[in-house]
Protein backbone atom coordinates (compact mmCIF):
# COMPACT_ATOMS: atom_id res chain seq x y z
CA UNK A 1 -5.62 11.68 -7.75
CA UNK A 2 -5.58 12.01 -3.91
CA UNK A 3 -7.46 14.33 -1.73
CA UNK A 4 -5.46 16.61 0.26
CA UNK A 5 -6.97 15.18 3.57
CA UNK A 6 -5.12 11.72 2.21
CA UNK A 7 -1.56 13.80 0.90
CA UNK A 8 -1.26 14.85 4.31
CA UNK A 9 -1.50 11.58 6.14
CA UNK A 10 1.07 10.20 3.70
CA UNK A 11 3.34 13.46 4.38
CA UNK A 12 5.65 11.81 6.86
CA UNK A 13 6.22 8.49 4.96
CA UNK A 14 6.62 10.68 2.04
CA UNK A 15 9.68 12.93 3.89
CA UNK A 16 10.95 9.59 5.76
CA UNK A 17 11.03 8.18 1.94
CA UNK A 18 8.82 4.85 3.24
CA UNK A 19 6.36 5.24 0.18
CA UNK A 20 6.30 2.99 -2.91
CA UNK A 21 7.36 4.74 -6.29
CA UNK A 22 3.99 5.09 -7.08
CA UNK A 23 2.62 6.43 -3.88
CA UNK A 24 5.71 8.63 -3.74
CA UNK A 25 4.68 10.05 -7.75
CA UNK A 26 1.23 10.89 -6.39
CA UNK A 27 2.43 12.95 -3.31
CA UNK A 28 5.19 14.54 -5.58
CA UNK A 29 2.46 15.15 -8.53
CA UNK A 30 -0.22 16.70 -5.91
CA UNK A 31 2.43 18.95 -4.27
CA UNK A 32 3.04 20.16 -7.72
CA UNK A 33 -0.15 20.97 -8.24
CA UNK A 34 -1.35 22.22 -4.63
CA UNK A 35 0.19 25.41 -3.13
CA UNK A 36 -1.73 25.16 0.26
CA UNK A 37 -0.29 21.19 0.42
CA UNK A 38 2.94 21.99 -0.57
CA UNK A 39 3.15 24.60 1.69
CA UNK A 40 1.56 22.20 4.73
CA UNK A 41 4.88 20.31 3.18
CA UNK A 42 7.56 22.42 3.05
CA UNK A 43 6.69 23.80 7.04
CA UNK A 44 6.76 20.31 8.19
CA UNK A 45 10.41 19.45 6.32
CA UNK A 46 11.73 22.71 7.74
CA UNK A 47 9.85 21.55 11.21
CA UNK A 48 11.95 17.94 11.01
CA UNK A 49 15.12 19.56 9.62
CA UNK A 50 15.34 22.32 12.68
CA UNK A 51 14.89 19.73 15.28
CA UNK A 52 17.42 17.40 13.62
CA UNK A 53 20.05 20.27 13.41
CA UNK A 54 19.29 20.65 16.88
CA UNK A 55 19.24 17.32 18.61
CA UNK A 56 22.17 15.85 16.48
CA UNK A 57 24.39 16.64 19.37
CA UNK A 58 21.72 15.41 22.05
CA UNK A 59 22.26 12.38 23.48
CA UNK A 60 19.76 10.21 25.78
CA UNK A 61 20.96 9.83 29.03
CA UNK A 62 22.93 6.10 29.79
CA UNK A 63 20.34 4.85 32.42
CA UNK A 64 17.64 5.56 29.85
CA UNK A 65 19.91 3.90 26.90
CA UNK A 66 20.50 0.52 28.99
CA UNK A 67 16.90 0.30 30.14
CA UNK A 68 15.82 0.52 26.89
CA UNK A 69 18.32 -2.45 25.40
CA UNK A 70 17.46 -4.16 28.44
CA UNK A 71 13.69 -4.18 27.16
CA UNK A 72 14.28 -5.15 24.07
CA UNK A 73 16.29 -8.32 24.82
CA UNK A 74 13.25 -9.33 27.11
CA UNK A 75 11.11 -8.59 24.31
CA UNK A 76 12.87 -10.49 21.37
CA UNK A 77 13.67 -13.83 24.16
């Protein structure tokens, strides 16, 4: 089993679902069994759920958008 110092480095990948099944088992088997970690847990999905409710109509400005794109394409040439 997993220290809590190592569940919450994995927290992110764990919400973003970017763990393997059994990386994903542990974090879901130590948040069962960890109130302070599963509370560390729950704030940060309400954190990324808030700022998602509130960006989704947020859009990045067009100069920004077609500076980035033209990066890329110099980057993948």
């Amino acid at each position: 089993m997993r220290r809590c110092e190592e569940i919450a480095a994995l927290l992110y990948q764990y919400i973003d679902r970017e763990l393997s099944d059994e990386e994903y088992r542990e974090v879901r088997q130590h948040l069962d069994e960890c109130p302070p970690c599963k509370d560390v847990f729950q704030l940060e999905e309400n954190v990324l759920t808030v700022v998602a409710k509130c960006c989704r109509n947020v859009s990045a400005p067009q100069n920004l958008i077609d500076r980035v794109r033209r990066l890329s394409a110099e980057h993948t040439e």
